[in-house]
C-alpha atoms as a PDB file:
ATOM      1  CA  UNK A   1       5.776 -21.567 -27.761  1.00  0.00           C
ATOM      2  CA  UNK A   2       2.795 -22.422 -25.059  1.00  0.00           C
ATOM      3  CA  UNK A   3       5.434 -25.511 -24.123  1.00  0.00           C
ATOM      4  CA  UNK A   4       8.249 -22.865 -23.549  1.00  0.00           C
ATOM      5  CA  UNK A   5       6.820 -20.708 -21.603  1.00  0.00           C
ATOM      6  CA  UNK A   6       4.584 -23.250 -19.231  1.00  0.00           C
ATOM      7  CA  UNK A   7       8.669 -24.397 -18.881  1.00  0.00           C
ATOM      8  CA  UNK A   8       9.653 -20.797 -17.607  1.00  0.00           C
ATOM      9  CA  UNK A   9       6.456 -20.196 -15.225  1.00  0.00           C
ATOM     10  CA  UNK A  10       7.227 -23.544 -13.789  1.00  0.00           C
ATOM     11  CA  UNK A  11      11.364 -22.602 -13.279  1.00  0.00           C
ATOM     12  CA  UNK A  12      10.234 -19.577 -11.836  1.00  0.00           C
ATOM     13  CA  UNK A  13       7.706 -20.803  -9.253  1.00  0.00           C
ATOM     14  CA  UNK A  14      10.380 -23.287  -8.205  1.00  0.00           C
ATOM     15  CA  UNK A  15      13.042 -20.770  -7.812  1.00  0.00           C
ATOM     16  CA  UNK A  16      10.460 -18.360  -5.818  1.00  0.00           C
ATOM     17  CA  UNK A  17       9.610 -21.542  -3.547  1.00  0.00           C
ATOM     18  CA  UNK A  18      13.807 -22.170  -3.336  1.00  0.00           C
ATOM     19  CA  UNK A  19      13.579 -18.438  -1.281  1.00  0.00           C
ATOM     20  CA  UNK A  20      11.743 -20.017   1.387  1.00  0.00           C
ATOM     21  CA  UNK A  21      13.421 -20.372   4.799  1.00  0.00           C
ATOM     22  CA  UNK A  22      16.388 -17.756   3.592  1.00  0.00           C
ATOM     23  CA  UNK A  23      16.980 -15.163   6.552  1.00  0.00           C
ATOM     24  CA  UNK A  24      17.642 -11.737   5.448  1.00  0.00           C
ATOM     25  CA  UNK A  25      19.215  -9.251   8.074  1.00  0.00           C
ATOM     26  CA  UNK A  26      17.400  -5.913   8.113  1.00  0.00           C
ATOM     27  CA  UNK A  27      19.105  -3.081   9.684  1.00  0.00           C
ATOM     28  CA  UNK A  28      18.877   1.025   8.187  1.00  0.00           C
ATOM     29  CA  UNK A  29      20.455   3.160  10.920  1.00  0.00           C
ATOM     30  CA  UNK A  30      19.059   6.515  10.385  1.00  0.00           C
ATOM     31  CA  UNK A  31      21.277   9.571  10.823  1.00  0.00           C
ATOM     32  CA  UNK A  32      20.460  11.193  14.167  1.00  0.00           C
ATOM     33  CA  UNK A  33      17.434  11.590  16.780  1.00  0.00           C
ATOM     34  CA  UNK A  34      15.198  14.068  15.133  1.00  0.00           C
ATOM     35  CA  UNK A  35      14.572  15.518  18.771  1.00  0.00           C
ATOM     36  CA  UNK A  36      18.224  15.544  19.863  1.00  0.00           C
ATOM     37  CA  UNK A  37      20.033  14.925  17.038  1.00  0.00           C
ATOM     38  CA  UNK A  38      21.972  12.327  18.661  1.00  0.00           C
ATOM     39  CA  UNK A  39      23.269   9.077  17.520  1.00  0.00           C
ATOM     40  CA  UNK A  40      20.670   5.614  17.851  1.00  0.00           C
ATOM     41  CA  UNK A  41      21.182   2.676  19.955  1.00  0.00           C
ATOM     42  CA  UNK A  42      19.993  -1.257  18.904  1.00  0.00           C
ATOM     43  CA  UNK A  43      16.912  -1.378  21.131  1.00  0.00           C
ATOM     44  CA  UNK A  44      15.800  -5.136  19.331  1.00  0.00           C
ATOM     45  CA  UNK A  45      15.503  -7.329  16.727  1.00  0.00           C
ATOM     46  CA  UNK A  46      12.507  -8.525  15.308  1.00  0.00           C
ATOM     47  CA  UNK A  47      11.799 -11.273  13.419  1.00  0.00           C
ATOM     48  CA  UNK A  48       9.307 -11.695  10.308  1.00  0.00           C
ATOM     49  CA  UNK A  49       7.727 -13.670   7.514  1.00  0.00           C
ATOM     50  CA  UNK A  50       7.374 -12.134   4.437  1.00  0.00           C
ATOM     51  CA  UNK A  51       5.539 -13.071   1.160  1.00  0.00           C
ATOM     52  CA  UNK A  52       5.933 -10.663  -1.921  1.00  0.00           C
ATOM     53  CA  UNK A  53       5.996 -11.372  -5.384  1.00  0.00           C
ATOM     54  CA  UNK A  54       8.561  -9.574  -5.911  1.00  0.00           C
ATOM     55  CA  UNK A  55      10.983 -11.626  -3.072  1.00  0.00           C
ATOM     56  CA  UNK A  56       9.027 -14.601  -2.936  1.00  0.00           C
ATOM     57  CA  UNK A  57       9.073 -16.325   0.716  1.00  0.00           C
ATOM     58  CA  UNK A  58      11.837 -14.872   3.182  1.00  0.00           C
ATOM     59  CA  UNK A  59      12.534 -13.952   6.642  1.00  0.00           C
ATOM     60  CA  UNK A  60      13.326 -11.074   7.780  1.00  0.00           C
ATOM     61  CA  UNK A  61      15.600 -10.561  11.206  1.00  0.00           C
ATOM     62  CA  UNK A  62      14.985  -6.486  11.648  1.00  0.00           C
ATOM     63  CA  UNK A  63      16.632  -3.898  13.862  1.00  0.00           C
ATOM     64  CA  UNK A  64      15.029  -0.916  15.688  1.00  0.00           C
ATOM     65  CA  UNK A  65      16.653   1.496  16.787  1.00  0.00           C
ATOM     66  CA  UNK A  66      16.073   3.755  19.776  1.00  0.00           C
ATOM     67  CA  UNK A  67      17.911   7.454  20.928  1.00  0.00           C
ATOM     68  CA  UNK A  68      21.035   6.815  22.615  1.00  0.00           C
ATOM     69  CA  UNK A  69      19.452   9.721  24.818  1.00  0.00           C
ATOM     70  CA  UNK A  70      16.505   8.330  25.585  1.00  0.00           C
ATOM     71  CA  UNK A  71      13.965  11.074  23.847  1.00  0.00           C
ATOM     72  CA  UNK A  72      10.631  10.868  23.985  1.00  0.00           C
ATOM     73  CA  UNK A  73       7.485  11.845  22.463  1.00  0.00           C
ATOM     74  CA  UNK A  74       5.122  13.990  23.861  1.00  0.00           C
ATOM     75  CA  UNK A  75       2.975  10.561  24.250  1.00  0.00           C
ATOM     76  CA  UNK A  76       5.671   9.086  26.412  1.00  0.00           C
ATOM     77  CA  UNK A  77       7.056   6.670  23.495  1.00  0.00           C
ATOM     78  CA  UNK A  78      10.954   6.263  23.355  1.00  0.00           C
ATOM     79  CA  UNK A  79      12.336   7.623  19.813  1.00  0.00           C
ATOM     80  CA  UNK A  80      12.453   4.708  17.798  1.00  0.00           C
ATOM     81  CA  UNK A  81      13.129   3.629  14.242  1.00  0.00           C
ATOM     82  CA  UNK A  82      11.969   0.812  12.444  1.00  0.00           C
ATOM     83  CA  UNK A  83      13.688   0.290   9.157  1.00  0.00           C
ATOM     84  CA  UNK A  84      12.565   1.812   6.519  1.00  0.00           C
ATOM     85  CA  UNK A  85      13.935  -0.752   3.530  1.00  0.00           C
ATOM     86  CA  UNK A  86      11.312  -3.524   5.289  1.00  0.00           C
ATOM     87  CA  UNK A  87       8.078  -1.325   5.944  1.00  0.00           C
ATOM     88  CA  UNK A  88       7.873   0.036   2.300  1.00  0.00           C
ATOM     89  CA  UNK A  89       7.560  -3.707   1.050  1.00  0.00           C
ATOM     90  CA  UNK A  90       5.304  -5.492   4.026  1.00  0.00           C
ATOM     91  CA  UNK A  91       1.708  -4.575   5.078  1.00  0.00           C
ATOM     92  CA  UNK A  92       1.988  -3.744   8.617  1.00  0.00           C
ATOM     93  CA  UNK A  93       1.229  -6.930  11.278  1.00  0.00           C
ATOM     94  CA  UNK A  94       0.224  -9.178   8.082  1.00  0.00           C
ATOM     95  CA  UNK A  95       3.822  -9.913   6.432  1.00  0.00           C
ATOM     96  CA  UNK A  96       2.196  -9.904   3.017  1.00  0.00           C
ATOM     97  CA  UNK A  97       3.632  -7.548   0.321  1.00  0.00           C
ATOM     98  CA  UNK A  98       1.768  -4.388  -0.737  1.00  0.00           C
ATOM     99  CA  UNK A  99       2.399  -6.291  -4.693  1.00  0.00           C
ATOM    100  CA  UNK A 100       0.559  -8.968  -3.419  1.00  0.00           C
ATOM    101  CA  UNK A 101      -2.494  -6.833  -2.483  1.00  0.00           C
ATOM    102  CA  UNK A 102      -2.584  -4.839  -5.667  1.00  0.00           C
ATOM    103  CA  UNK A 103      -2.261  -8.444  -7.515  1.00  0.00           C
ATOM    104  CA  UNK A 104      -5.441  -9.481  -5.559  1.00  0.00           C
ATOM    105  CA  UNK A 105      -7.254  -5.521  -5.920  1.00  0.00           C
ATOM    106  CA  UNK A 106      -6.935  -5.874  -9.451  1.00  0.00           C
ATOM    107  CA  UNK A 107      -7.205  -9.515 -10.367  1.00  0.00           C
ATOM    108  CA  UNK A 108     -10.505  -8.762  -7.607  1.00  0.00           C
ATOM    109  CA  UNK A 109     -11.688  -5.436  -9.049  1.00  0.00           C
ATOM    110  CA  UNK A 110     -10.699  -5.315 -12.218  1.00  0.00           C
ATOM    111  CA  UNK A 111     -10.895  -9.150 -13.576  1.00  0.00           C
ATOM    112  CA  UNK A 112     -13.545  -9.836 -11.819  1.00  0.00           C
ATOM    113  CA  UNK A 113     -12.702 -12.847 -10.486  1.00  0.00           C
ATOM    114  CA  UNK A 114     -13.698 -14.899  -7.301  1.00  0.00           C
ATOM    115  CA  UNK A 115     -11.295 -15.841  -4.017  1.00  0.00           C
ATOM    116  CA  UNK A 116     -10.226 -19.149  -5.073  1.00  0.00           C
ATOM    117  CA  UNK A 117      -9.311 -18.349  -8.839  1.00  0.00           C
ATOM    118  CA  UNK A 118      -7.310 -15.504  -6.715  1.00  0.00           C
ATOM    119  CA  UNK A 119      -5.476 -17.952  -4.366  1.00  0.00           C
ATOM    120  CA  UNK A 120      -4.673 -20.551  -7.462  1.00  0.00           C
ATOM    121  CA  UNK A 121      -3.259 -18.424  -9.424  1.00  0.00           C
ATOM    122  CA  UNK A 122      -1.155 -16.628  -6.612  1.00  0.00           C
ATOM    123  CA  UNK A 123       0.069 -19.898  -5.880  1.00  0.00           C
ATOM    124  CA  UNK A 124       0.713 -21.529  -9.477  1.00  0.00           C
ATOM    125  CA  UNK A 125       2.346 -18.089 -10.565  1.00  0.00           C
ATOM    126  CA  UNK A 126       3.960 -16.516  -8.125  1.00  0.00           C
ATOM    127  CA  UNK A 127       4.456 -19.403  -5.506  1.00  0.00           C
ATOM    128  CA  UNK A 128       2.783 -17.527  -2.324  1.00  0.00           C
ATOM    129  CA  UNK A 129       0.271 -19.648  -0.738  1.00  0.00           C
ATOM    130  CA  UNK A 130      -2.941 -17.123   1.723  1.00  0.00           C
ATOM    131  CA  UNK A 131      -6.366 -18.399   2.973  1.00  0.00           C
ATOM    132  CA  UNK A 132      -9.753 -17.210   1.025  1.00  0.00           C
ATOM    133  CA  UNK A 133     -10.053 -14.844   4.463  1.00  0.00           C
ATOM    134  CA  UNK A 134      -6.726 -13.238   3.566  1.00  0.00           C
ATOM    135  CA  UNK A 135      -7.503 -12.462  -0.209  1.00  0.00           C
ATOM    136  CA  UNK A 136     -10.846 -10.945   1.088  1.00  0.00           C
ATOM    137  CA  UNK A 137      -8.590  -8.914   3.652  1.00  0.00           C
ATOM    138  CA  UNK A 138      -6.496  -8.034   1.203  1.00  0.00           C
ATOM    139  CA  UNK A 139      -9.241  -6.589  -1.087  1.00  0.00           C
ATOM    140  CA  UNK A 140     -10.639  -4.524   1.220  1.00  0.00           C
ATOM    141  CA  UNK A 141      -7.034  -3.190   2.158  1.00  0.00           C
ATOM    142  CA  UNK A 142      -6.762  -2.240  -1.752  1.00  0.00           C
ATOM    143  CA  UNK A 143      -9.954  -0.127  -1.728  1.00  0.00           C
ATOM    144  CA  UNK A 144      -9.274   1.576   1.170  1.00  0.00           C
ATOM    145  CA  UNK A 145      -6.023   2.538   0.191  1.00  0.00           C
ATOM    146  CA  UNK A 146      -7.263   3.264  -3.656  1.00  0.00           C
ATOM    147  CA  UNK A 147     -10.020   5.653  -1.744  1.00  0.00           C
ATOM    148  CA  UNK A 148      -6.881   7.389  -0.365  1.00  0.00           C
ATOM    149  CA  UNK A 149      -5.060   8.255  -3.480  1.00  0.00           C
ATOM    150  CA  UNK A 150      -8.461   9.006  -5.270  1.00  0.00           C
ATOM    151  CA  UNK A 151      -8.943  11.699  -2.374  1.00  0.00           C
ATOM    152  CA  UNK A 152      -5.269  12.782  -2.434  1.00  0.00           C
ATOM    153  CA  UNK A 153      -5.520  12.904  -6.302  1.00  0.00           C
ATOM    154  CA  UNK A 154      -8.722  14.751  -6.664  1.00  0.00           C
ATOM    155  CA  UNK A 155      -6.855  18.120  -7.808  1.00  0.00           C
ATOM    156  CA  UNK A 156      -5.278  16.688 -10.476  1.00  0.00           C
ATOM    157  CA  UNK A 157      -8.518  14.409 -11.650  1.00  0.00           C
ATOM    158  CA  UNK A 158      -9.958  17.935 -11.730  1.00  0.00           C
ATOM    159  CA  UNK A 159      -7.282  19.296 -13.618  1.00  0.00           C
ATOM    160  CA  UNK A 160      -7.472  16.788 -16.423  1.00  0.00           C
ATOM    161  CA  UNK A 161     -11.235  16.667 -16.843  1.00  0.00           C
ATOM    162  CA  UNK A 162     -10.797  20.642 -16.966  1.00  0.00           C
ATOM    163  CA  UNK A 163      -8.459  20.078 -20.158  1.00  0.00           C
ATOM    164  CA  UNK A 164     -11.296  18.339 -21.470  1.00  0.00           C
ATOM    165  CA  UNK A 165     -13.420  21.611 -21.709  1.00  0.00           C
ATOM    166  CA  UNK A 166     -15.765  20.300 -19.059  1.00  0.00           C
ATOM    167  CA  UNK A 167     -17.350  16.928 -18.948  1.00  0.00           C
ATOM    168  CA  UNK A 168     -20.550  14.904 -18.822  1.00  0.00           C
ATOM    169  CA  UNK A 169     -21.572  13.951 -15.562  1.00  0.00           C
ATOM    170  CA  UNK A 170     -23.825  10.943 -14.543  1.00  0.00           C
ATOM    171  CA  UNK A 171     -25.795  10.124 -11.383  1.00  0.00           C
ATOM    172  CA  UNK A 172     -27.360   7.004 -10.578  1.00  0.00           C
ATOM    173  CA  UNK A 173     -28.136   4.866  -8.000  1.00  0.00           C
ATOM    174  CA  UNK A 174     -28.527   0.588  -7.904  1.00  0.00           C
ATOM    175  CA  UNK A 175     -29.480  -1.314  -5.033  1.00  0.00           C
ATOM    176  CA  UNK A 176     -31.065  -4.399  -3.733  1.00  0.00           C
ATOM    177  CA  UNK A 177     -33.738  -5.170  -1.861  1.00  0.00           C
ATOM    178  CA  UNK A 178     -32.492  -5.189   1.987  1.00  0.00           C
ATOM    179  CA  UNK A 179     -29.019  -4.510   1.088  1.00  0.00           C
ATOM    180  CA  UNK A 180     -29.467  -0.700   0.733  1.00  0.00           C
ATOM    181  CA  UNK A 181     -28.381   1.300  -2.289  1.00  0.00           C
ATOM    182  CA  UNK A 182     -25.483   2.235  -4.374  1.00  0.00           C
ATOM    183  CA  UNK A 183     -24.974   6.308  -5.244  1.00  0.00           C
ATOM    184  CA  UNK A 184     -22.382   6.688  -8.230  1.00  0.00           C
ATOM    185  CA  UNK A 185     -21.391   9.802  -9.888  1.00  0.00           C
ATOM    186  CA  UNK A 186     -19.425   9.368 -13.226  1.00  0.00           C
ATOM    187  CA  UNK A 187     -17.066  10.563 -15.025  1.00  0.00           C
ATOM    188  CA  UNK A 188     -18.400   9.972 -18.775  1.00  0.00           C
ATOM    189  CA  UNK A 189     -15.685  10.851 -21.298  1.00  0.00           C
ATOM    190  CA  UNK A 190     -13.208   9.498 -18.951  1.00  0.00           C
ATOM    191  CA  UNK A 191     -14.872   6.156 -17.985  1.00  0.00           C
ATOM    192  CA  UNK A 192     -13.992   7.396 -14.303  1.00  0.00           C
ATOM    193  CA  UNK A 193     -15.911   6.818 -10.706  1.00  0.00           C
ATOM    194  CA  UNK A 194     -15.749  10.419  -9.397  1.00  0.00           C
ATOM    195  CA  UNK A 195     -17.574   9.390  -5.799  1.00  0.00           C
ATOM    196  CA  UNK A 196     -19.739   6.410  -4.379  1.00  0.00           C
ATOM    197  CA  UNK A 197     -21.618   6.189  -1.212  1.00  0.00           C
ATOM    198  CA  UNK A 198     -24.421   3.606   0.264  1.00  0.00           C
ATOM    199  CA  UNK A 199     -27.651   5.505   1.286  1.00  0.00           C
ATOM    200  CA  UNK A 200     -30.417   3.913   2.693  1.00  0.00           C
ATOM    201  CA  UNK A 201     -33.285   4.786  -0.478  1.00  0.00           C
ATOM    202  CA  UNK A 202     -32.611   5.603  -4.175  1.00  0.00           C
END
C-alpha cells in the first residue's frame, strides 16, 4: 500500500511539473462601464507566472480592459478591468496561489514546522519550487489575512460562544526578555484566540 501510493505522489508531481511552460489565455470581458455603461476596449495584455497547487506551473497571457469612452475615476485612473478568473487564484505582484499560502499558514501555524520542511515538501508534493524568504512572506500574508476574517467574523464567533450559555475567559501574558510581551485572551471551551497584542510589560 505505502509502494502504491509513493507511485501516485510521484505520477502526480510529474504531471504538475508537465504544466510548466503551458500558456493559458486570460480574457473575462465584463458587461458594461459601471460609470457609462458602455461597452470595454482591449487596453493590454499582460503576461504572468503562476504557481498554485491547484494548476501547478502555468503562464498566464491576461487582458485588461478599459471604457471604450474613456471614463475615469475621480482619481484620474481610466476605467479598467482586470480579469476576474486570474486575480481570485494569484496573490497580487507575487504569482503564487492563495492555496499555496494557506498550505504554508497551516503547515507554518498549525504543524509547526520550520521553512525548509515547508519548501521540501511543497516541492516533493505538489511540484512548486519558492525561496525560505518567500515561505516567510507567505506566512505573514496568511496571518494578516486570517486577522481579517477573525475581525470580519467576530459577530458570528460571538454568536456561537453565546449558544454556549456564556464562556470562560482567560488572560495571560508571555514574553521574553528584550523581545517585549505577548497579551492573549482565550476562548476556553472553544480552544479559540479571541485577541492578541504585543505590549511593552506584562
Amino acid at each position: 500500500m505505502r509502494r502504491k501510493i509513493k507511485s501516485l505522489n510521484a505520477k502526480n508531481h510529474h504531471l504538475m511539473l508537465r504544466t510548466s511552460g503551458v500558456l493559458i489565455p486570460v480574457r473575462d470581458k465584463p458587461l458594461h462601464c459601471p460609470l457609462c455603461c458602455g461597452p470595454w476596449h482591449v487596453q493590454k495584455s499582460v503576461p504572468h507566472l503562476g504557481r498554485t497547487i491547484a494548476q501547478g506551473h502555468f503562464q498566464a497571457r491576461e487582458t485588461v480592459h478599459v471604457c471604450a469612452n474613456r471614463c475615469r475615476y475621480d482619481s484620474g485612473m481610466l476605467v479598467t478591468r482586470r480579469a476576474a478568473s486570474l486575480s481570485k487564484h494569484l496573490i497580487p505582484g507575487m504569482g503564487i496561489g492563495y492555496d499555496v499560502m494557506v498550505y504554508v499558514g497551516l503547515q507554518r501555524f498549525l504543524h509547526h514546522r520550520q521553512r525548509e520542511e515547508i519548501r521540501s515538501s511543497l516541492f516533493h508534493e505538489h511540484g512548486i519550487s519558492v525561496s525560505s524568504g518567500t515561505v516567510s512572506n507567505l506566512a505573514k500574508l496568511f496571518l494578516g489575512y486570517l486577522r481579517e476574517l477573525h475581525n470580519d467574523r467576530a459577530d458570528q464567533l460571538q454568536d456561537a460562544m453565546a449558544c454556549d450559555g456564556g464562556w470562560p475567559l482567560h488572560i495571560d501574558a508571555t514574553g521574553e526578555d528584550g523581545r517585549g510581551t505577548l497579551l492573549v485572551v482565550f476562548s476556553g471551551w472553544r480552544q479559540w484566540v479571541l485577541g492578541s497584542w504585543k505590549i511593552p510589560t506584562e
